[in-house]
Protein backbone atom coordinates (compact mmCIF):
# COMPACT_ATOMS: atom_id res chain seq x y z
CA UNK A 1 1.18 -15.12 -16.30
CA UNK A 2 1.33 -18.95 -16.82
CA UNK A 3 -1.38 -20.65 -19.33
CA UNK A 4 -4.84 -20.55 -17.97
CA UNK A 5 -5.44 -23.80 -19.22
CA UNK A 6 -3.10 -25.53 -16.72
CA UNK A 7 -3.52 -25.27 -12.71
CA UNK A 8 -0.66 -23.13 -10.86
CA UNK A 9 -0.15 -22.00 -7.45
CA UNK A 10 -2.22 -18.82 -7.30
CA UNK A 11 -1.07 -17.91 -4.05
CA UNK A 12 2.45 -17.79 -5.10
CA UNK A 13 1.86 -16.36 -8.42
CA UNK A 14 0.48 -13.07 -6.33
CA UNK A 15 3.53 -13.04 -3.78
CA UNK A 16 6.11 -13.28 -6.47
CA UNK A 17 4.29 -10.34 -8.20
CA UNK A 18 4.07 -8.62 -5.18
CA UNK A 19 7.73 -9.28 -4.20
CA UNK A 20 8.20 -7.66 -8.07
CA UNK A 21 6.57 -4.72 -7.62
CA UNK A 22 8.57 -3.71 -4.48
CA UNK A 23 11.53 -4.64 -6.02
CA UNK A 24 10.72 -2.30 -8.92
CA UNK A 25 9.73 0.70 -6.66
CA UNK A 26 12.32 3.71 -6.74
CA UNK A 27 13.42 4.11 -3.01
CA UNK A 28 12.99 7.14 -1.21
CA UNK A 29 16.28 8.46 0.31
CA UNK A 30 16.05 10.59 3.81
CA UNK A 31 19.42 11.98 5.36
CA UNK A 32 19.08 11.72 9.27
CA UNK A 33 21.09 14.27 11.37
CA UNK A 34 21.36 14.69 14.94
CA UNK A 35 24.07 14.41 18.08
CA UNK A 36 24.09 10.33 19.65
CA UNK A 37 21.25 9.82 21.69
CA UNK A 38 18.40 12.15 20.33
CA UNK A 39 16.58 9.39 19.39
CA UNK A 40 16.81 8.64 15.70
CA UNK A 41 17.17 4.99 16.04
CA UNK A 42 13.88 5.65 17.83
CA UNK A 43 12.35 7.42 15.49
CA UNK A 44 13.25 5.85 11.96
CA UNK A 45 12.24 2.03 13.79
CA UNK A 46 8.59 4.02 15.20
CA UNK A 47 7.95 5.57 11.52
CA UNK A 48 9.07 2.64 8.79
CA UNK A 49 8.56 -0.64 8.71
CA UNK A 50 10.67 -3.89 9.94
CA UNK A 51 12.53 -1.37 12.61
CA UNK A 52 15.13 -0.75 9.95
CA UNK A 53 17.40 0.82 12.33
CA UNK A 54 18.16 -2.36 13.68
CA UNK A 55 17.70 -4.98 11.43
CA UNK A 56 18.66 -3.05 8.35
CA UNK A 57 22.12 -3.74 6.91
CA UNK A 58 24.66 -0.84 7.90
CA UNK A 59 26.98 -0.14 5.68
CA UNK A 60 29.74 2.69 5.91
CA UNK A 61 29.24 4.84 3.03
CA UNK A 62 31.92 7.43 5.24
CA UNK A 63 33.36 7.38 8.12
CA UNK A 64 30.77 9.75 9.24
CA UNK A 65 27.86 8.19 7.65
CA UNK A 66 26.43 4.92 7.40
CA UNK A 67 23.85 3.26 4.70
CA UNK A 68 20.74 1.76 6.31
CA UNK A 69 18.65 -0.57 3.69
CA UNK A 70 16.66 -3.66 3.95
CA UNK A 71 15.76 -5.23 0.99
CA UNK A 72 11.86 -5.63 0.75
CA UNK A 73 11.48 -1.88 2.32
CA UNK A 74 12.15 0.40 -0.68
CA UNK A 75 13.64 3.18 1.53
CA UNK A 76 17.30 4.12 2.54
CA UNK A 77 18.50 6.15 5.20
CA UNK A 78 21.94 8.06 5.36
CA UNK A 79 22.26 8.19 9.56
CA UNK A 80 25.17 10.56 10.30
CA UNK A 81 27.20 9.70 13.19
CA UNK A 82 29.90 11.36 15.66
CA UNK A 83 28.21 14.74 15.37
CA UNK A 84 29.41 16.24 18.30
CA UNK A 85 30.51 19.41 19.90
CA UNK A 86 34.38 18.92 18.61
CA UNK A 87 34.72 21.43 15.61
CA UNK A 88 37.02 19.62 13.72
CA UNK A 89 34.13 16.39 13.67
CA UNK A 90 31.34 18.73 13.40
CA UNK A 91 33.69 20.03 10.15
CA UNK A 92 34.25 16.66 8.78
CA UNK A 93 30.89 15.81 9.48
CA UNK A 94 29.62 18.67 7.35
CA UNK A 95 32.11 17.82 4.25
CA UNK A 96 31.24 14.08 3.77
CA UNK A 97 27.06 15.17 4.06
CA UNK A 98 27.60 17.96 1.35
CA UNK A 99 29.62 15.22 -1.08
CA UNK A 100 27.05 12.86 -0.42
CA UNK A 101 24.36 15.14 -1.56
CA UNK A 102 26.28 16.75 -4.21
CA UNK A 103 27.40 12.74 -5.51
CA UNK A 104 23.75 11.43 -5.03
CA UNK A 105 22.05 14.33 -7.30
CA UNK A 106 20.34 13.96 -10.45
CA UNK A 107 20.42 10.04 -9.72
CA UNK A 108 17.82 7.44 -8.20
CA UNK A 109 19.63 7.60 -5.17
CA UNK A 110 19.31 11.55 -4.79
CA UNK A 111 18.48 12.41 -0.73
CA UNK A 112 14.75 13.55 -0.78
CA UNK A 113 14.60 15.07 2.84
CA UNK A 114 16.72 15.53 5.95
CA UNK A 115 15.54 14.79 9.46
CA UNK A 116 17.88 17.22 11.62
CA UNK A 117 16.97 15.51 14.96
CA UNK A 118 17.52 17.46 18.33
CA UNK A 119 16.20 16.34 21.48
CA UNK A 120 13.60 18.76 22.89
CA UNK A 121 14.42 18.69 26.64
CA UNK A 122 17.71 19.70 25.58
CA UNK A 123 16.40 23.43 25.31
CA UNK A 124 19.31 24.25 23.68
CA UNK A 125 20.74 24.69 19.97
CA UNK A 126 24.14 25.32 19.00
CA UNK A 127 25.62 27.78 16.73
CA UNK A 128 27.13 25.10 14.28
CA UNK A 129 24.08 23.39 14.39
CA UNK A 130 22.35 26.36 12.98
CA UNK A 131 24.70 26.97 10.03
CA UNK A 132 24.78 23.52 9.59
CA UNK A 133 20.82 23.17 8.93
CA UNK A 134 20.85 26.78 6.98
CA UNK A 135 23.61 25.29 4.39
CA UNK A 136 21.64 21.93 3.95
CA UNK A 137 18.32 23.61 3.80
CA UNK A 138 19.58 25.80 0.79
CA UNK A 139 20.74 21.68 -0.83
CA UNK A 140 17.77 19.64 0.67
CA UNK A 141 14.40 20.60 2.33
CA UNK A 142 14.79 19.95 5.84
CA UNK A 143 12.25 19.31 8.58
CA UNK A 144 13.59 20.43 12.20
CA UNK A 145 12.82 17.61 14.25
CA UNK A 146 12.48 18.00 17.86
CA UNK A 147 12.40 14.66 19.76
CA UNK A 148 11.34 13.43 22.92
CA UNK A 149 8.81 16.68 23.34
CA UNK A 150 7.53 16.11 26.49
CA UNK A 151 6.05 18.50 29.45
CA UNK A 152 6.60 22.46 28.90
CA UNK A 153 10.07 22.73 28.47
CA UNK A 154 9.89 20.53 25.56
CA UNK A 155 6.85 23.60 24.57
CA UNK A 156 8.69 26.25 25.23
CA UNK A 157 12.24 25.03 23.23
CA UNK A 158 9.72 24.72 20.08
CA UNK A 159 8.35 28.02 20.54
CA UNK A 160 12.51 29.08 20.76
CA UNK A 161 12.99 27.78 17.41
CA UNK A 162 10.26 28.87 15.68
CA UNK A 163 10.90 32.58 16.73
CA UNK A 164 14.69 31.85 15.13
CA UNK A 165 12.84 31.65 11.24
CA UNK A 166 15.52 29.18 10.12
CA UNK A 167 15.29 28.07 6.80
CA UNK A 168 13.54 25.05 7.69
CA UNK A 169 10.25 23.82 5.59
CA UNK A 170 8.98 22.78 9.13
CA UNK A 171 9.77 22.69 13.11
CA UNK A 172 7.96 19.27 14.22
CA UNK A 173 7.72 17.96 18.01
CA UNK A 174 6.99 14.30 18.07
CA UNK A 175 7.12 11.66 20.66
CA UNK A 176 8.47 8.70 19.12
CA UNK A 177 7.43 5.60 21.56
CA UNK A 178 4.86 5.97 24.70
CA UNK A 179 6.44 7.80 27.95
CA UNK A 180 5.46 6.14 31.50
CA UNK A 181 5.31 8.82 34.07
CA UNK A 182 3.63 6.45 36.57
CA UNK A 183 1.65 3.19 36.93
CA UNK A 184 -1.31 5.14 36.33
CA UNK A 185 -0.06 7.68 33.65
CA UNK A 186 1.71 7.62 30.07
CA UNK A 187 1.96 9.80 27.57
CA UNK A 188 0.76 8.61 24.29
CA UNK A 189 2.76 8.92 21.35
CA UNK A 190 2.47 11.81 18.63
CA UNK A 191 3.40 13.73 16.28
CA UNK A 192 4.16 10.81 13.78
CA UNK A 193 1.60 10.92 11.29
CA UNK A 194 2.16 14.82 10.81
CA UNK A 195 5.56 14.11 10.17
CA UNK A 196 4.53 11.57 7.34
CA UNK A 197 2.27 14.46 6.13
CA UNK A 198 4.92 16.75 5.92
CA UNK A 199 7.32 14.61 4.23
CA UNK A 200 4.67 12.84 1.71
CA UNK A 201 4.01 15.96 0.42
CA UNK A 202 7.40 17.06 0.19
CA UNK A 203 9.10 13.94 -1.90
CA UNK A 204 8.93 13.75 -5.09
CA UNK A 205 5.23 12.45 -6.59
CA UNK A 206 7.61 9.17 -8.11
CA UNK A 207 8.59 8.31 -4.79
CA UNK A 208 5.13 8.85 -3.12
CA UNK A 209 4.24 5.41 -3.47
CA UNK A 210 7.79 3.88 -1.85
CA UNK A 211 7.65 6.11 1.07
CA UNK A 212 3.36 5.19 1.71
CA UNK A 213 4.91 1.38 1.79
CA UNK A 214 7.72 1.97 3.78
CA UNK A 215 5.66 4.10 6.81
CA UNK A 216 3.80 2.28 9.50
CA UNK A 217 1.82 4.69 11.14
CA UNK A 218 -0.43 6.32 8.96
CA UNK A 219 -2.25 2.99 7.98
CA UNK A 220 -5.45 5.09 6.56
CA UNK A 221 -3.05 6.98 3.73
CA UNK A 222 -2.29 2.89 2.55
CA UNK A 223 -5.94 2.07 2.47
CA UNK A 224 -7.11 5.44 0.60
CA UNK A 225 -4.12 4.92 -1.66
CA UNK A 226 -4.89 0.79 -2.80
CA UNK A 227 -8.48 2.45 -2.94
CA UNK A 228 -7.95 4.93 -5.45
CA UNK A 229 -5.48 2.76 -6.96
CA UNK A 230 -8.02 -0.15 -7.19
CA UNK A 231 -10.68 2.18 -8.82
CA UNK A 232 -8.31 3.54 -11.61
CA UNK A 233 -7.07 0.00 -12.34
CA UNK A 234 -10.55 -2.06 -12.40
CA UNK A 235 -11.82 1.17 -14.17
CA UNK A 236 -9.48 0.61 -17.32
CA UNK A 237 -9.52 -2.99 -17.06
CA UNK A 238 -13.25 -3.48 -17.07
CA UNK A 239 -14.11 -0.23 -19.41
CA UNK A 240 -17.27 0.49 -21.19
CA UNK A 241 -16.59 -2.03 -23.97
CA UNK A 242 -15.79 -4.67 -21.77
CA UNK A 243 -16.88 -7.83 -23.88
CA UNK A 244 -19.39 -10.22 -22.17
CA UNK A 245 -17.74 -13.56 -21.66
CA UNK A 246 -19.02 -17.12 -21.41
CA UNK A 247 -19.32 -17.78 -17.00
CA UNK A 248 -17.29 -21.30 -18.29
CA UNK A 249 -14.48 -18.84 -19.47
CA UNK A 250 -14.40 -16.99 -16.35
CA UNK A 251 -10.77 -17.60 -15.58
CA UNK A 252 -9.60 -14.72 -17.57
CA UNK A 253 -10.77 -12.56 -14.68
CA UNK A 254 -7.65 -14.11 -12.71
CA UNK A 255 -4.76 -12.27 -14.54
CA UNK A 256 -6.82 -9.31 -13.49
CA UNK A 257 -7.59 -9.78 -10.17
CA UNK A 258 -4.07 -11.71 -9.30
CA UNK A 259 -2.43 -7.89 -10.36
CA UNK A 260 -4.93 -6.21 -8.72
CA UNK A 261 -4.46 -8.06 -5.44
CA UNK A 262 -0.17 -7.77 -5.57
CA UNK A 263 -0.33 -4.12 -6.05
CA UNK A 264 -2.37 -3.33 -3.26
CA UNK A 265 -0.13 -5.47 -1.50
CA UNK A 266 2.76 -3.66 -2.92
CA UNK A 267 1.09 -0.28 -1.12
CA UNK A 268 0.23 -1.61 1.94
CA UNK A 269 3.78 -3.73 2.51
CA UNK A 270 2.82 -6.04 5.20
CA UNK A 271 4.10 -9.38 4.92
CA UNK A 272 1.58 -11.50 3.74
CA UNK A 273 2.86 -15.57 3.54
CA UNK A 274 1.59 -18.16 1.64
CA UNK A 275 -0.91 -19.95 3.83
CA UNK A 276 -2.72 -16.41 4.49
CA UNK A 277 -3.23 -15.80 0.79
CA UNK A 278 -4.93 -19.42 0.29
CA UNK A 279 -7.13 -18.52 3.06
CA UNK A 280 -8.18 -15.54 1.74
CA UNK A 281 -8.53 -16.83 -1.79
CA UNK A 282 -10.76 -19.88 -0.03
CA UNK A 283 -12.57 -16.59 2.13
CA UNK A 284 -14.14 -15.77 -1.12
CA UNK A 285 -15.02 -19.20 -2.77
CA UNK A 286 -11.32 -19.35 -5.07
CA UNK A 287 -9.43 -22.00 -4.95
CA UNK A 288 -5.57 -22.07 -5.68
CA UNK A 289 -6.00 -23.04 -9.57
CA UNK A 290 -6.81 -20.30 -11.69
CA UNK A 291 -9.24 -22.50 -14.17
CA UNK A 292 -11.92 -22.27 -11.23
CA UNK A 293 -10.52 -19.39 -9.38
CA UNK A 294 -12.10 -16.20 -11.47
CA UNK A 295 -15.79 -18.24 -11.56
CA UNK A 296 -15.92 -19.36 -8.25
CA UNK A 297 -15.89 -16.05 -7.18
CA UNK A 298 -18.28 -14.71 -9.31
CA UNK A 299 -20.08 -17.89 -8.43
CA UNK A 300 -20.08 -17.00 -5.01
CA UNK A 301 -20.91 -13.28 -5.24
CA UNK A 302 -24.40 -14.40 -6.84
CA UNK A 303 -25.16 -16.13 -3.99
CA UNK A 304 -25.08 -13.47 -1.91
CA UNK A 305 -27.83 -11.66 -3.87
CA UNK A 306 -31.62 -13.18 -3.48
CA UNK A 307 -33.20 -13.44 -6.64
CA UNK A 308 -30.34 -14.19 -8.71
CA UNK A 309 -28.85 -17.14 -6.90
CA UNK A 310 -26.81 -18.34 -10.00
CA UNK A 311 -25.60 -16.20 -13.15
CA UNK A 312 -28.00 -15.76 -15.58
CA UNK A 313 -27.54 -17.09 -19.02
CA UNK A 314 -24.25 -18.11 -17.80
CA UNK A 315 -22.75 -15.10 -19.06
CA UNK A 316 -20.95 -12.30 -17.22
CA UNK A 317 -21.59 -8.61 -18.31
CA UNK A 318 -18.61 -6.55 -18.07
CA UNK A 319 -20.32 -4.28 -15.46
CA UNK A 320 -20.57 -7.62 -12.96
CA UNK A 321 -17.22 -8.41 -13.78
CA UNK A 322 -16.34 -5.30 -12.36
CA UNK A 323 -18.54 -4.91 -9.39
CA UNK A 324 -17.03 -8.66 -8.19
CA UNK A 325 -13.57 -7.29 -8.32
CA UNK A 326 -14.17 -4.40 -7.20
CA UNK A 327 -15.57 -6.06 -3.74
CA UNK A 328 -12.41 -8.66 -3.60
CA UNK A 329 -9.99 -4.97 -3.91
CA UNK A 330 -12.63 -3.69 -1.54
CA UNK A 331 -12.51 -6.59 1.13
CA UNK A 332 -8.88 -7.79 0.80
CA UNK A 333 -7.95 -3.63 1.52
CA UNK A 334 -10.04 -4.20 4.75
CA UNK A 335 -8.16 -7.42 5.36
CA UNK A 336 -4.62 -5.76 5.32
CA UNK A 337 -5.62 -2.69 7.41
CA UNK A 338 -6.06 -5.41 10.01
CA UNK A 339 -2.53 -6.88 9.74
CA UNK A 340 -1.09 -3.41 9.48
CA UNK A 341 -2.83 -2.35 12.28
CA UNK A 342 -1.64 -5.33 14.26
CA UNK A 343 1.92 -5.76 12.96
CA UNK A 344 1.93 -1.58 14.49
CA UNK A 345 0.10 -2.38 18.27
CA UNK A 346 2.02 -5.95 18.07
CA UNK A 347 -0.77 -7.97 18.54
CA UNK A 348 -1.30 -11.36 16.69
CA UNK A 349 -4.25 -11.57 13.70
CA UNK A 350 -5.47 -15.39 13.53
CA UNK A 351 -6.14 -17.03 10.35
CA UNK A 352 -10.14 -17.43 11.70
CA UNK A 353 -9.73 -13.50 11.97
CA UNK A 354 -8.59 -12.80 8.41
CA UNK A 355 -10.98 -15.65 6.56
CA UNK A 356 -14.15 -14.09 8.48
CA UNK A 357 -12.99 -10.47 7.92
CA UNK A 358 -12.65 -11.23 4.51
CA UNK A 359 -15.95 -13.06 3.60
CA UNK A 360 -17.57 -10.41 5.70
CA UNK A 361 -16.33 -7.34 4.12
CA UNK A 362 -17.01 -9.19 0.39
CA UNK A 363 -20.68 -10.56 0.98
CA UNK A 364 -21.28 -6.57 2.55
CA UNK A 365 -19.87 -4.74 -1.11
CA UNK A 366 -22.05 -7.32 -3.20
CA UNK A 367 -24.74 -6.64 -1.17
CA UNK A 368 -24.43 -2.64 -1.49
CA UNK A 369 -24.21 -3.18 -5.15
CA UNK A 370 -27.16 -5.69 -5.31
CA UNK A 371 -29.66 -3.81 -7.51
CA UNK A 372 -26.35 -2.77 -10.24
CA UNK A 373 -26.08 -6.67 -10.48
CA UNK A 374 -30.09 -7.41 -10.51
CA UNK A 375 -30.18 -5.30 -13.59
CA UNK A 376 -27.14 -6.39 -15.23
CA UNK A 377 -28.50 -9.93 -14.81
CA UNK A 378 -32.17 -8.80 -16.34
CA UNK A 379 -30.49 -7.36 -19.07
CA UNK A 380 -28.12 -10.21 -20.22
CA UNK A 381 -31.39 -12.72 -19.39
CA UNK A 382 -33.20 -10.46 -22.00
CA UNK A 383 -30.11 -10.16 -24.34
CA UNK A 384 -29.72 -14.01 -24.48
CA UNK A 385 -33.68 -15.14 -24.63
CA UNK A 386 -33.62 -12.68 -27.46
CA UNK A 387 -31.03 -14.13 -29.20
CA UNK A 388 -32.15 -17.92 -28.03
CA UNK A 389 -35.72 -16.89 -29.95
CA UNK A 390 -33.92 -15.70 -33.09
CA UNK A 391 -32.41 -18.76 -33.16
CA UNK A 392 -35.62 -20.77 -32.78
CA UNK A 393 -37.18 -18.93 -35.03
CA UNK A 394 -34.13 -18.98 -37.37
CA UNK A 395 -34.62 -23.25 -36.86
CA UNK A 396 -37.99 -23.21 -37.56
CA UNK A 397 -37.68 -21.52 -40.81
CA UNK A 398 -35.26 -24.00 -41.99
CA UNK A 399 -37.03 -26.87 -40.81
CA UNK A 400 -40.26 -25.57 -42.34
CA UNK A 401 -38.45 -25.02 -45.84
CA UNK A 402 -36.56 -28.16 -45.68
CA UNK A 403 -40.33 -29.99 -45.24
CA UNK A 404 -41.65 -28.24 -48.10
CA UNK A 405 -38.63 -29.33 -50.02
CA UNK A 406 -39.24 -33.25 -48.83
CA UNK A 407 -43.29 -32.97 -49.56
CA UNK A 408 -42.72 -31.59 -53.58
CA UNK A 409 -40.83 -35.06 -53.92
């Protein structure tokens, strides 16, 4: 964190942290099986962010596998290619997945879960693919996949494989993308978020975190994750023994509250750019320079509470301190469940959208906690009268003494 005492770009100070904390996050590796045209492209671009399938950088780790990454997604999927009904590729296919798994263990890069992907309409499995998923399942957990699942067939096949008790840790359906049956009908997609449920609670609890950033659908898992997140952080930050500081001195709330708002970021991992953090900054009454930034807010916070209006004694109580940041977390979680609920439909957010959801969602958490800060106010009012008298009285003694002294000469 740059010196206090000398204005920096705030906004960029939270990106580049942000940008940091991605960076640092171990990735969370998934092995994707399944025959051409079962719909995994589909499927990895309808669960994780930045449709990875395409714009991800391929690379060739065999001839039968290839590398997907993209550098601000901390996620990497091994896609297996050419697996087809020719035994001697189905063969090959088999060897270079059990040396990558074999390679990749005990190391960052150690495969988590496999996808095996087969398309439901198909109604059929075949025998290799059967050993093939019993001999990874006994490497890798592996979630059955059955894609496309639409009408009864689709029903039936999944009914098929369940009977089969393969050593599977679960047989999913899902519908990747909408399907349009007619002008007037489409079936919705689903299936997605289950699959994220499954997985999440299959990975690793170190890699929990990566794989909540990299997955688009389930948008509510990123908001109760910054939430509980938020609570743990502001909870040690602002502790018990919080010192009271001087409302002039405010700015050391920034540190603070610039970590608190990257790392939420860093869950949620919608891009955020520049402009859009300034506007919500200015949302809240912060500017971009941290020497006003952490008392403007609190600044504006007491306005929002009648009967206060400014902050009393023009010091802040660790306990309001906490309550303000706790409604920026609070508000600025609200804020990116918009974008990530619009980057997912596709829509556009405005700029008037964000600043308004923002000051909306921060003037509503002050307000619930309105009668915390009332008293917290009373009590630092009483706290400083009291020590203003004792230091009346404490000038009054001396003056008194200090006239007796004068009068005996």
């Amino acid at each position: 964190m740059k010196n206090l005492d000398k204005q920096f770009d705030l906004a960029q100070e939270i990106l580049d942290m942000t940008e940091k904390e991605i960076k640092n996050l171990a990735p969370v590796n998934i092995l994707m099986i399944g025959k051409s045209g079962v719909g995994k492209s589909t499927l990895i671009n309808s669960v994780f962010r930045e449709r990875i399938a395409d714009t991800g950088i391929g690379k060739p780790v065999t001839k039968h596998l290839q590398k997907i990454t993209r550098e601000d997604v901390p996620i990497t999927i091994y896609d297996t290619r050419g697996l087809e009904l020719d035994p001697t590729v189905q063969k090959l296919v088999k060897e270079e997945i059990y040396s990558l798994i074999e390679e990749k263990k005990g190391t960052e890069e150690a495969l988590h879960v496999a996808y095996y992907c087969i398309q439901a309409t198909s109604s059929r499995i075949e025998d290799s693919e059967i050993q093939l998923i019993q001999e990874i399942s006994k490497k890798i957990p592996v979630i059955l996949v059955l894609t496309q699942s639409i009408g009864e067939q689709a029903k039936d096949f999944e009914e098929h494989i369940k009977e089969m008790n393969l050593d599977v840790v679960a047989v999913h359906s899902v519908l990747a993308q909408p399907y349009v049956i007619s002008e007037e009908y489409t079936v919705e997609a689903f299936g997605l978020k289950e699959l994220i449920e499954r997985t999440f609670n299959l990975i690793p609890e170190s890699v929990r975190k990566s794989f909540t950033n990299a997955q688009r659908v389930d948008i509510e898992r990123k908001v109760q994750t910054a939430k509980t997140w938020a609570r743990r952080y502001i909870a040690t930050s602002f502790g018990v023994g919080f010192i009271p500081i001087p409302f002039s001195d405010a700015s050391v709330l920034v540190p603070m509250q610039v970590a608190l708002l990257a790392h939420i970021t860093a869950i949620f991992g919608v891009p955020v750019d520049k402009a859009t953090m300034l506007s919500i900054i200015a949302a809240v009454g912060g500017t971009g320079s941290a020497t006003v930034v952490g008392r403007s807010v609190v600044s504006n916070a007491f306005k929002f509470i009648p009967g206060v209006g400014t902050v009393v004694g023009g010091v802040i109580s660790g306990t309001t301190a906490s309550i303000v940041t706790r409604a920026l977390a609070h508000s600025y979680i609200q804020v990116l469940k918009l974008l990530a609920t619009s980057e997912l439909t596709g829509q556009e957010t405005s700029t008037d959208k964000i600043v308004t959801m923002m000051q909306k969602q921060f003037k509503k958490y002050i307000k619930e906690n309105k009668n915390e800060l009332k008293e917290e106010s009373e009590k630092m009012e009483t706290k400083n009268d009291s020590k203003l008298a004792k230091v009346e009285v404490a000038r009054k003694t001396v003056s008194n003494f200090l006239d007796k002294i004068k009068n005996r000469f």
